[in-house]
C-alpha atoms as a PDB file:
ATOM      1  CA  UNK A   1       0.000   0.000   0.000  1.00  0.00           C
ATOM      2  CA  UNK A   2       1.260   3.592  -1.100  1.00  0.00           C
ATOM      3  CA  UNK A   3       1.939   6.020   1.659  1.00  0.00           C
ATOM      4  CA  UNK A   4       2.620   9.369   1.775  1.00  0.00           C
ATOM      5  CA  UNK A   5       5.163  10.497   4.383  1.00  0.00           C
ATOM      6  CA  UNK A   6       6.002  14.125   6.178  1.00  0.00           C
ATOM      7  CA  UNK A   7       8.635  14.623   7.523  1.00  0.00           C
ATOM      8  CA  UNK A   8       9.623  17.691   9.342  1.00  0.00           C
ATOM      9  CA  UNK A   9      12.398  18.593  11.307  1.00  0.00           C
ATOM     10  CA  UNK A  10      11.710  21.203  13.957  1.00  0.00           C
ATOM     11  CA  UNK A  11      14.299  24.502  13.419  1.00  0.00           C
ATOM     12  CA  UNK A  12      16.852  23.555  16.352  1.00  0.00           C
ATOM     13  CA  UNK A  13      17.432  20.309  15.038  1.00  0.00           C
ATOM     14  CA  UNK A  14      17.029  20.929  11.518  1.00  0.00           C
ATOM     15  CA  UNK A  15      19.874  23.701  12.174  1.00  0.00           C
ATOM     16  CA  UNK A  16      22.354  21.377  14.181  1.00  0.00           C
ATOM     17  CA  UNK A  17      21.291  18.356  11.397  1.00  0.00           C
ATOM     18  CA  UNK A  18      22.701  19.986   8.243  1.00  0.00           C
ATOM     19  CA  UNK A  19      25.716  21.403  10.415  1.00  0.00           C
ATOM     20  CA  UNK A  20      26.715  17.954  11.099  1.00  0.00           C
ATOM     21  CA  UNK A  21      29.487  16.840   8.641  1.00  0.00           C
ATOM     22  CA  UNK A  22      27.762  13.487   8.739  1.00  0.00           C
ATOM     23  CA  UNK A  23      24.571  14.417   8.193  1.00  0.00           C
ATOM     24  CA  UNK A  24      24.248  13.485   4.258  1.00  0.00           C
ATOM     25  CA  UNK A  25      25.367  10.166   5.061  1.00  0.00           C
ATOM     26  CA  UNK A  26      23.149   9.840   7.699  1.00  0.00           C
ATOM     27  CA  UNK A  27      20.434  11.119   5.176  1.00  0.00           C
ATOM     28  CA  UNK A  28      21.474   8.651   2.652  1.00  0.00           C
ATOM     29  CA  UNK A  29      21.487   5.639   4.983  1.00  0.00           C
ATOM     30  CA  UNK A  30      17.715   5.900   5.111  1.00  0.00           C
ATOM     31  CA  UNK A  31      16.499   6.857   2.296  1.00  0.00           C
ATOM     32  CA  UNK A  32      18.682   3.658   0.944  1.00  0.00           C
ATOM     33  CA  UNK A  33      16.512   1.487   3.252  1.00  0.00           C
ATOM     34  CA  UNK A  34      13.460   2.948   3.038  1.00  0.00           C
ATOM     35  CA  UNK A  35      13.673   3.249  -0.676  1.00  0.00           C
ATOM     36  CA  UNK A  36      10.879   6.077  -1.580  1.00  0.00           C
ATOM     37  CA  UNK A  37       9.596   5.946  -4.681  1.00  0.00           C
ATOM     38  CA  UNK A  38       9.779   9.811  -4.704  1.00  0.00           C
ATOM     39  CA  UNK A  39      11.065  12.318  -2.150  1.00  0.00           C
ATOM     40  CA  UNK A  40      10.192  15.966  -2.183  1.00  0.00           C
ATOM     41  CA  UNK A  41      12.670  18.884  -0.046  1.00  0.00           C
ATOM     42  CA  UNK A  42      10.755  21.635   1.215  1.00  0.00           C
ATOM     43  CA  UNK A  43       9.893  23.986   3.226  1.00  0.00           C
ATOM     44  CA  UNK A  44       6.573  24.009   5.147  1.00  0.00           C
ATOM     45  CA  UNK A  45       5.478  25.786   7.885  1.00  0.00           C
ATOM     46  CA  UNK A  46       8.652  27.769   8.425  1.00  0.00           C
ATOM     47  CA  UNK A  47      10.757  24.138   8.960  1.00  0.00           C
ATOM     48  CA  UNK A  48      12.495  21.788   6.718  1.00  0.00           C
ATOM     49  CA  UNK A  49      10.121  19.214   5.677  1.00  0.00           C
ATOM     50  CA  UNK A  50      10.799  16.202   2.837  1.00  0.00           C
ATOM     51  CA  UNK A  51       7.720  14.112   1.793  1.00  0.00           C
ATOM     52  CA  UNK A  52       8.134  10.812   0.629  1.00  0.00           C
ATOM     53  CA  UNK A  53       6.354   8.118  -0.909  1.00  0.00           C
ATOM     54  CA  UNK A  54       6.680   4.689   0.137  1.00  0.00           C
ATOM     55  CA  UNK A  55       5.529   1.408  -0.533  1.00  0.00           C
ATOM     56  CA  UNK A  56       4.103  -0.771   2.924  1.00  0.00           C
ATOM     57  CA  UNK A  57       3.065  -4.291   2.333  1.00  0.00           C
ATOM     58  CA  UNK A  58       2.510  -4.640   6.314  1.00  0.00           C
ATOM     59  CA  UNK A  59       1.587  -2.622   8.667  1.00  0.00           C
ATOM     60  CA  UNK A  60       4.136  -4.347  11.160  1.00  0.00           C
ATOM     61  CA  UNK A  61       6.793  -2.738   8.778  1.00  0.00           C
ATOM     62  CA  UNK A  62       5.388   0.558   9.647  1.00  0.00           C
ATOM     63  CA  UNK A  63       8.367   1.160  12.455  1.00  0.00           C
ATOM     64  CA  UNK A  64      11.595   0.533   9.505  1.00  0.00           C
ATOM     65  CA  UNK A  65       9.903   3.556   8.404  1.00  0.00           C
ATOM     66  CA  UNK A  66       9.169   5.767  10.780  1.00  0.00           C
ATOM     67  CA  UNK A  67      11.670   5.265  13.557  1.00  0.00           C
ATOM     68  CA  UNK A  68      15.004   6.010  11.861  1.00  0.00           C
ATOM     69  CA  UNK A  69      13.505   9.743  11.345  1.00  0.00           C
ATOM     70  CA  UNK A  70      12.173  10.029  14.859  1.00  0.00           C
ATOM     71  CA  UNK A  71      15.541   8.485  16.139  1.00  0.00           C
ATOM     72  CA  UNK A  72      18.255   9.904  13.949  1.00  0.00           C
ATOM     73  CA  UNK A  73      16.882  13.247  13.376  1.00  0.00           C
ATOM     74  CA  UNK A  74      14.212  14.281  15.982  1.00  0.00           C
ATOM     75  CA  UNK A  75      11.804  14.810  13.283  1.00  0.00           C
ATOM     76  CA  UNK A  76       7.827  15.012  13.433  1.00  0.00           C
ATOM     77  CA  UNK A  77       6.335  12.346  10.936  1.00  0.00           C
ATOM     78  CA  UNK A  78       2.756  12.243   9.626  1.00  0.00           C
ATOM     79  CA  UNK A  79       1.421   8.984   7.764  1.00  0.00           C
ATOM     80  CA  UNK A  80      -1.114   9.504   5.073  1.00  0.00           C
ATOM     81  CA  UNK A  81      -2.386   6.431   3.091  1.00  0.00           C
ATOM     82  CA  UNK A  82      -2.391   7.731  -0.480  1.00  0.00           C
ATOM     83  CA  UNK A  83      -3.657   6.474  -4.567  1.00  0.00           C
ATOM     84  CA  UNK A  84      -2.228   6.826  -7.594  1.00  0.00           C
ATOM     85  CA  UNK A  85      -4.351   7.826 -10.099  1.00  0.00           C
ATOM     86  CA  UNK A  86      -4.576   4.193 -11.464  1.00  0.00           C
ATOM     87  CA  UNK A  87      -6.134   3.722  -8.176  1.00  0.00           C
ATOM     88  CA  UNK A  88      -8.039   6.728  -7.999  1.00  0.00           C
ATOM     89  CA  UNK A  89      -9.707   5.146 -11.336  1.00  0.00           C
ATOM     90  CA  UNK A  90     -10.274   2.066  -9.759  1.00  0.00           C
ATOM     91  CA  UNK A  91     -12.200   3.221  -7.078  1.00  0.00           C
ATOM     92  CA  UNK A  92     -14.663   5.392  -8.597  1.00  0.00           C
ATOM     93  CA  UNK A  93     -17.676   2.268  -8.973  1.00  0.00           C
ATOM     94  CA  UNK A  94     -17.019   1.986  -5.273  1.00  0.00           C
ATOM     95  CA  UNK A  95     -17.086   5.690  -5.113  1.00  0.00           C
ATOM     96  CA  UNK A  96     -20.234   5.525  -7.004  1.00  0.00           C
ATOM     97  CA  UNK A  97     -21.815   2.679  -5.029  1.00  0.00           C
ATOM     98  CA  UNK A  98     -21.200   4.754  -1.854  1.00  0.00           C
ATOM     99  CA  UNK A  99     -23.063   8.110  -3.422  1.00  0.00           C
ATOM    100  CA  UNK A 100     -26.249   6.225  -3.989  1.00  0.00           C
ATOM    101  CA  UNK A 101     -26.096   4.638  -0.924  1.00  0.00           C
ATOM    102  CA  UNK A 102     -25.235   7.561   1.083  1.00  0.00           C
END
């Protein structure tokens, strides 16, 4: 299942993260495991903030990717389920279904 991740990192931290000579490694050490399908830089807020899609076949897997961020980095992560637009198209009977029922 697709997932969209947030991923800020509040100002202190953000500020001592990218001052840390290690930090792109760091950086690239999980994004290599989590293995996004796309990841976004911005800003949001006023604080760095990447968003990410992932792929989760279980939601027992949920931790490999949320945990290195809240551990590594202090950041704040938000989990949003997410469709493509192939899936978008795929729900609209049961979209439909649901109109004339509801």
């Amino acid at each position: 299942m697709q997932f969209l991740l947030r991923v800020s990192f509040p100002t202190d931290k953000g500020n001592a993260m990218v001052r840390d000579p290690n930090f792109q490694q760091k950086l690239d050490q999980v994004m290599g495991e989590i293995k996004p399908t796309a990841a976004y830089f911005a800003a949001e807020n006023g604080v760095r903030t990447v968003y990410l899609a992932v792929n989760i076949a279980n939601t027992y897997e949920m931790p490999l990717y949320l945990e290195p961020f809240w551990l590594s980095f202090g950041a704040t992560v938000d989990m949003m389920p997410a469709m493509s637009q192939e899936d978008f198209g795929k729900a609209m009977p049961i979209i439909g279904e649901l109109v004339k029922k509801y």
